[in-house]
N, C-alpha and C. Protein backbone atom coordinates (compact mmCIF):
# COMPACT_ATOMS: atom_id res chain seq x y z
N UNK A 1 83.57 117.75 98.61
CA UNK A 1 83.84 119.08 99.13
C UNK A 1 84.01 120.04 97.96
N UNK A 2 83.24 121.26 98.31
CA UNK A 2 83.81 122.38 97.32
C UNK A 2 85.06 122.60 96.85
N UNK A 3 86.00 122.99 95.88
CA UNK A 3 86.99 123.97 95.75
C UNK A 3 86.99 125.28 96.78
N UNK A 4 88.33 125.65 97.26
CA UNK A 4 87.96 126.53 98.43
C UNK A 4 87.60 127.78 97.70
N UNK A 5 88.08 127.95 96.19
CA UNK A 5 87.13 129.17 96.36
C UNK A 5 85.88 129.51 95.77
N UNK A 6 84.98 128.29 96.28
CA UNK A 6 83.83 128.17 95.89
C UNK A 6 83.32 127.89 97.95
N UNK A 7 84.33 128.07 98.64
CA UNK A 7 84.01 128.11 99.95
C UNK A 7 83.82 129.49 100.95
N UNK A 8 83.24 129.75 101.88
CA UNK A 8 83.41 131.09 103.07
C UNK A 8 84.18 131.23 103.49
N UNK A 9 84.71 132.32 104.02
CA UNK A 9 85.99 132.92 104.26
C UNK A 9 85.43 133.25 105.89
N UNK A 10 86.28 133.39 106.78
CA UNK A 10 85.45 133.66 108.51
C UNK A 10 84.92 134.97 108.09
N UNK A 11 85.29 135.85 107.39
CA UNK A 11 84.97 137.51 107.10
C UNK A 11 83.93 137.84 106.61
N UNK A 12 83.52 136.94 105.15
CA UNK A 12 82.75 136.52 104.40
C UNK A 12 81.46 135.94 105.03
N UNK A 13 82.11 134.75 106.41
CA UNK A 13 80.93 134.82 107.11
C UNK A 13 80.31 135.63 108.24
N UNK A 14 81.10 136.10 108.99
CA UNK A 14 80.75 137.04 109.63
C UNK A 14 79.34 138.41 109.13
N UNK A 15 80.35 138.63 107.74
CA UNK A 15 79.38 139.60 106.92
C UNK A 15 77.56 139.04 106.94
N UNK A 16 77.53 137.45 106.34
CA UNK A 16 76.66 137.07 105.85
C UNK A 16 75.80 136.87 107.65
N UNK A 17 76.07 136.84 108.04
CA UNK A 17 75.38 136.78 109.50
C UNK A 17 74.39 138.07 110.04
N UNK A 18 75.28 139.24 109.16
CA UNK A 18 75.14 140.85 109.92
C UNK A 18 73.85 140.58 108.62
N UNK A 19 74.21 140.94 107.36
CA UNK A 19 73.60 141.36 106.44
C UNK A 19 72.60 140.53 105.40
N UNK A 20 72.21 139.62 105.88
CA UNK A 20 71.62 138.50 105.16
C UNK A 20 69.86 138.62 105.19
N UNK A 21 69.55 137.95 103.76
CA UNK A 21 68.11 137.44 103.75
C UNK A 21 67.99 135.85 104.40
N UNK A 22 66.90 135.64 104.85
CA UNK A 22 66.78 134.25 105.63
C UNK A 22 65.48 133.34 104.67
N UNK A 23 65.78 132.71 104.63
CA UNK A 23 64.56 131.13 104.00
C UNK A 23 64.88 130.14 104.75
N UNK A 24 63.88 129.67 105.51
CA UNK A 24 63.40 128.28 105.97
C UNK A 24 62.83 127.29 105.62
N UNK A 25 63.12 126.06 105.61
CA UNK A 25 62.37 124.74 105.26
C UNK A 25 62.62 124.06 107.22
N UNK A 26 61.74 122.88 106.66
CA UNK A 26 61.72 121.75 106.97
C UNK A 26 62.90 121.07 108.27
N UNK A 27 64.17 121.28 107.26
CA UNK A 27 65.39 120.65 107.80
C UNK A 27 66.59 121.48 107.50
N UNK A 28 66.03 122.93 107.18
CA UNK A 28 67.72 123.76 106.74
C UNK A 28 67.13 125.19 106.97
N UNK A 29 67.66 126.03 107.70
CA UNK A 29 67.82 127.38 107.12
C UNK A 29 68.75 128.34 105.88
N UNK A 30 68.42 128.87 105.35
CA UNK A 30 69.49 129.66 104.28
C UNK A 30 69.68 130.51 104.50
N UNK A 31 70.78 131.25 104.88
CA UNK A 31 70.74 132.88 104.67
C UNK A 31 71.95 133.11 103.87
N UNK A 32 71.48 134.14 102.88
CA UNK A 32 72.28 134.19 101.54
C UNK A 32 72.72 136.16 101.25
N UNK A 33 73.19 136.45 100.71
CA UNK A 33 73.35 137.25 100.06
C UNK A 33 73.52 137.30 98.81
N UNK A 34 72.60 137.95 97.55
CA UNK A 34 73.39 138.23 96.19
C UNK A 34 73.88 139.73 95.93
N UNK A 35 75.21 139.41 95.30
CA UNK A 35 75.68 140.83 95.03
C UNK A 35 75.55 140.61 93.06
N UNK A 36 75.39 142.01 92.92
CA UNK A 36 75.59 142.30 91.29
C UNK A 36 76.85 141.87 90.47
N UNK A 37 77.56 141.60 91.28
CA UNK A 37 78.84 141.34 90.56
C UNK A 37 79.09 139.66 90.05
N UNK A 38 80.29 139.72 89.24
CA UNK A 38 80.56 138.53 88.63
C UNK A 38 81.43 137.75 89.53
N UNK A 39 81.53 137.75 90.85
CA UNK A 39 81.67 136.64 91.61
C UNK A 39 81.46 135.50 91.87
N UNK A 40 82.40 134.64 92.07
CA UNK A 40 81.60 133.28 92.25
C UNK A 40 81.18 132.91 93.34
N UNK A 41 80.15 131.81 93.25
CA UNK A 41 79.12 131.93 94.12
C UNK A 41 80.21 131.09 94.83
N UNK A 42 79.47 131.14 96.89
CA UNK A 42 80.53 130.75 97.85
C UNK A 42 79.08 129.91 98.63
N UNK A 43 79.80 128.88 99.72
CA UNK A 43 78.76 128.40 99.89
C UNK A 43 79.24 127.83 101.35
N UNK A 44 78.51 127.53 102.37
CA UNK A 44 78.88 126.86 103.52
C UNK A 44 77.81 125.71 104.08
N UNK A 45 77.93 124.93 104.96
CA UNK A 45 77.75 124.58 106.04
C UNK A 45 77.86 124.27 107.25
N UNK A 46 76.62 124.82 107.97
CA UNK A 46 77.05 124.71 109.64
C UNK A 46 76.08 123.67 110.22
N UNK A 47 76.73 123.09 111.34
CA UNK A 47 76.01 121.62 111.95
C UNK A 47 76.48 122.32 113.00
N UNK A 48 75.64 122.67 114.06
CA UNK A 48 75.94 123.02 115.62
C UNK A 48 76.10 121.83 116.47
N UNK A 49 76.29 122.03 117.51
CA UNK A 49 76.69 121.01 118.48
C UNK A 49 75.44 120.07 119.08
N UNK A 50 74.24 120.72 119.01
CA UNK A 50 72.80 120.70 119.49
C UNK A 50 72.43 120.06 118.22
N UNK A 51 72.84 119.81 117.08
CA UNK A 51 72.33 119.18 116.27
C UNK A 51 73.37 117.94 116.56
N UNK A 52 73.93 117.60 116.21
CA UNK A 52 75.13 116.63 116.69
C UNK A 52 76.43 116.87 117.13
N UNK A 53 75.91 115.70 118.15
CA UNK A 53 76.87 115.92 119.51
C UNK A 53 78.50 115.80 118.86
N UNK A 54 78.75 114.25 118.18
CA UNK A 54 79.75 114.55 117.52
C UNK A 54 80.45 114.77 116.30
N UNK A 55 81.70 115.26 116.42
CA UNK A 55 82.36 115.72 115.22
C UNK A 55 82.45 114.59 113.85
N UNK A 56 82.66 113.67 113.65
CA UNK A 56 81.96 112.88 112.89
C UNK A 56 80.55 112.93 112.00
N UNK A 57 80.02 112.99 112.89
CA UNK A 57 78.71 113.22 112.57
C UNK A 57 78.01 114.48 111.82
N UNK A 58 78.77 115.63 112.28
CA UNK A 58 78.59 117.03 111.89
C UNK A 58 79.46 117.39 110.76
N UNK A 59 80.69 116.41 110.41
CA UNK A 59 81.15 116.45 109.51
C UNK A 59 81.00 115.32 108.05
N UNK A 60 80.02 114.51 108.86
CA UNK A 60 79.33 113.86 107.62
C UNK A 60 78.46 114.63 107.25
N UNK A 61 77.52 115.30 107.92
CA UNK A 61 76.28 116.08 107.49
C UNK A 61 76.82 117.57 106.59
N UNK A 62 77.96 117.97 107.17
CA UNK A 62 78.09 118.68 105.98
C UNK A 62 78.68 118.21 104.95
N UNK A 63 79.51 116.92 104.78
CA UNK A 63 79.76 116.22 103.52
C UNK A 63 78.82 116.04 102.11
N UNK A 64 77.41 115.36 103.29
CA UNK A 64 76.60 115.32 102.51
C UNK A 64 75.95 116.79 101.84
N UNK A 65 75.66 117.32 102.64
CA UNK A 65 75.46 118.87 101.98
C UNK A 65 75.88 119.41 100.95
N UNK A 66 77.34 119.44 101.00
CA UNK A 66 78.16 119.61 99.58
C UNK A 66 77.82 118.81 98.94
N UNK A 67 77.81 117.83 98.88
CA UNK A 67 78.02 116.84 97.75
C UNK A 67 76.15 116.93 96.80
N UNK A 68 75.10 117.00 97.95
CA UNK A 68 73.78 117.58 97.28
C UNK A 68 73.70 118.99 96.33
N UNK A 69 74.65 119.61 96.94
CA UNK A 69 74.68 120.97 96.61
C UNK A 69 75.30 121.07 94.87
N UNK A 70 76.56 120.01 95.09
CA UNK A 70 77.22 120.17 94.14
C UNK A 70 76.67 119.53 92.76
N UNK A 71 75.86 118.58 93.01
CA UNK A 71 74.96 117.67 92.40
C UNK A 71 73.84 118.63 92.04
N UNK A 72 72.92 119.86 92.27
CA UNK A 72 72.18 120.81 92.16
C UNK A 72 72.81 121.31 90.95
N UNK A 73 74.21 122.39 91.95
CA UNK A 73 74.41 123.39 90.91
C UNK A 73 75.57 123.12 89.44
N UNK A 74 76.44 121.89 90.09
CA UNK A 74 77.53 121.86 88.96
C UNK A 74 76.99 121.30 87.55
N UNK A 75 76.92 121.77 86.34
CA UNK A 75 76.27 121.11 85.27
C UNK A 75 77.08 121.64 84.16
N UNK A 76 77.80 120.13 83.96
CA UNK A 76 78.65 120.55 82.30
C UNK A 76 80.22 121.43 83.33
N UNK A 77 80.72 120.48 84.12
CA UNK A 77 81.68 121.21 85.05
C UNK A 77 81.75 122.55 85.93
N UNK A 78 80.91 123.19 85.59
CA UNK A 78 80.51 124.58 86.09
C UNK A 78 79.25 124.84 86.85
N UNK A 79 79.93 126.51 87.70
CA UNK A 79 78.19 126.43 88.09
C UNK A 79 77.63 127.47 86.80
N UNK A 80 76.48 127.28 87.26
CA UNK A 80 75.83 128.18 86.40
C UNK A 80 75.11 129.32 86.81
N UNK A 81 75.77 129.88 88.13
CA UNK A 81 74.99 131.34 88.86
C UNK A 81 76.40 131.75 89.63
N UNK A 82 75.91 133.32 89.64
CA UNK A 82 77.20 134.28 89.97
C UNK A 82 77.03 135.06 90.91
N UNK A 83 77.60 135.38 91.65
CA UNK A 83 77.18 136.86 92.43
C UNK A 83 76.60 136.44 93.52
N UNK A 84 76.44 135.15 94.65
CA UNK A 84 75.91 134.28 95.76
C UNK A 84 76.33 134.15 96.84
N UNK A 85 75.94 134.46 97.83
CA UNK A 85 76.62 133.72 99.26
C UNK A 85 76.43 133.46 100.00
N UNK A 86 76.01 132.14 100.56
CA UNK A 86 74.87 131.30 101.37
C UNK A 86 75.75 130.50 102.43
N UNK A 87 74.90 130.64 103.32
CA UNK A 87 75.07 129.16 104.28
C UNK A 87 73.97 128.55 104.97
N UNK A 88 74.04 127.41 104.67
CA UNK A 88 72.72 126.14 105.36
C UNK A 88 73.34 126.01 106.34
N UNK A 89 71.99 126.37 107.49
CA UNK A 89 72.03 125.56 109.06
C UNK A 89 70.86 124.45 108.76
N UNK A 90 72.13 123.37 109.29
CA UNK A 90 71.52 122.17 109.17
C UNK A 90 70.23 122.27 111.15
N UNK A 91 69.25 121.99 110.61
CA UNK A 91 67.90 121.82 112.01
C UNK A 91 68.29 120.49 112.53
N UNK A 92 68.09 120.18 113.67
CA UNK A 92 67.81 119.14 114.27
C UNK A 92 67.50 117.64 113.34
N UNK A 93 65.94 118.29 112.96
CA UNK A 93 65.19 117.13 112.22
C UNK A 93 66.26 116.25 110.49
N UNK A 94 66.83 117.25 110.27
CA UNK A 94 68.08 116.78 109.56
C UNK A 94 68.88 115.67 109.60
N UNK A 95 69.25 115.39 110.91
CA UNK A 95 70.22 114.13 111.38
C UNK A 95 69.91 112.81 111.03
N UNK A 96 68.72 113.13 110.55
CA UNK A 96 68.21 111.39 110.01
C UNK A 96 67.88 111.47 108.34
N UNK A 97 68.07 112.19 107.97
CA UNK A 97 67.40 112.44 106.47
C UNK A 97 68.59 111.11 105.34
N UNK A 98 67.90 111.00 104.73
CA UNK A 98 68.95 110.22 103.07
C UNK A 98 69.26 111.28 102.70
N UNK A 99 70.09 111.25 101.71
CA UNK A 99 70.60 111.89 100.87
C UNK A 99 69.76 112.48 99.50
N UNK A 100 68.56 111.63 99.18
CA UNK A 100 67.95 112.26 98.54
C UNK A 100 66.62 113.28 99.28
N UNK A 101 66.49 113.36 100.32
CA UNK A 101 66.21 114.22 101.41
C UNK A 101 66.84 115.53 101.25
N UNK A 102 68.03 115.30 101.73
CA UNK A 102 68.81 116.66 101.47
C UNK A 102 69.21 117.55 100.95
N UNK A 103 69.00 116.96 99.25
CA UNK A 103 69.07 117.02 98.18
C UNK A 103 67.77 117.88 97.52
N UNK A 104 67.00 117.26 97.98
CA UNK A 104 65.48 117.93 97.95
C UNK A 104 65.39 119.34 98.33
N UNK A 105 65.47 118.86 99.52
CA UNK A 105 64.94 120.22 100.47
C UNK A 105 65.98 121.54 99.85
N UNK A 106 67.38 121.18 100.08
CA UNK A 106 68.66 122.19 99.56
C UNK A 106 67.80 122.86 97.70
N UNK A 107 67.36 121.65 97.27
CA UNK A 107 66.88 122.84 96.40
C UNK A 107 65.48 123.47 96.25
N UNK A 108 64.80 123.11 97.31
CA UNK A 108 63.50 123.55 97.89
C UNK A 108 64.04 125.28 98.15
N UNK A 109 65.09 125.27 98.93
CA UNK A 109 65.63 126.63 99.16
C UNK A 109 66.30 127.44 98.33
N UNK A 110 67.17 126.57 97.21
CA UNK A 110 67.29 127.51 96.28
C UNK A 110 66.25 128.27 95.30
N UNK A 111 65.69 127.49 95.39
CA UNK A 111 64.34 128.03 94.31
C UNK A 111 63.72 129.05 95.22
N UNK A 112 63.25 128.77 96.90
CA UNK A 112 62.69 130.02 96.99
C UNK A 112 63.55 131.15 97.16
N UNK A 113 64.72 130.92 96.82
CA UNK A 113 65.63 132.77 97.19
C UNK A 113 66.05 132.67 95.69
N UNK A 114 65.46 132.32 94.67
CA UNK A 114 65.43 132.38 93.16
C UNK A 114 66.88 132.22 93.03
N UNK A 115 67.75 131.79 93.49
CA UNK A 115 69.31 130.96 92.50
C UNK A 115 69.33 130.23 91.73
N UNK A 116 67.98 129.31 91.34
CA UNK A 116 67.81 128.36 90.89
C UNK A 116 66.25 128.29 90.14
N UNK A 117 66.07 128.00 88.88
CA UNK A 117 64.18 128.45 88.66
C UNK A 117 63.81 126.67 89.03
């Protein structure tokens, strides 16, 4: 799991819902915002109910999420990008993926909303 304040705030998400760019893959949507500022980047995941039925399950899938995510961006204890604020909807086709699946794709999407070269 993230540090929480490397996590969304309900406000924070709310915002990112109204005002967001969107990227799609495969098995995730992104919708992110970057601001100019020296903020640190914040990050979520959502597993709907229609993706799995139960809570277990939706809370492994975002386990794994973080833990891909964190494996992406943390390098040398830190991240290394500022000013971010994303959340992955985990798709359907998701529920069966490995971990190096998830891992993939999560930075399939960073690269196309350029957080990541």
């Amino acid at each position: 799991m993230f540090p929480k304040k490397n996590r969304i705030t309900k406000t924070e998400f709310n915002d990112l819902l109204k005002n967001s760019r969107v990227f799609h893959s495969n098995f995730f949507s992104l919708r992110f915002i970057k601001k100019d500022t020296k903020n640190l980047p914040k990050f979520a995941f959502v597993v709907s109910k229609k993706v799995a039925k139960n809570a277990s399950d939706r809370n492994k899938l975002k386990r794994r999420g973080f833990h891909a995510l964190r494996d992406i961006l943390f390098k040398n204890g830190s991240i290394e990008i500022t000013g971010f604020t994303g959340a992955f909807f985990f798709k359907k086709e998701a529920v069966d993926m490995s971990f190096e699946e998830i891992k993939k794709d999560i930075a399939v999407l960073l690269k196309k909303s350029d957080v990541i070269e």
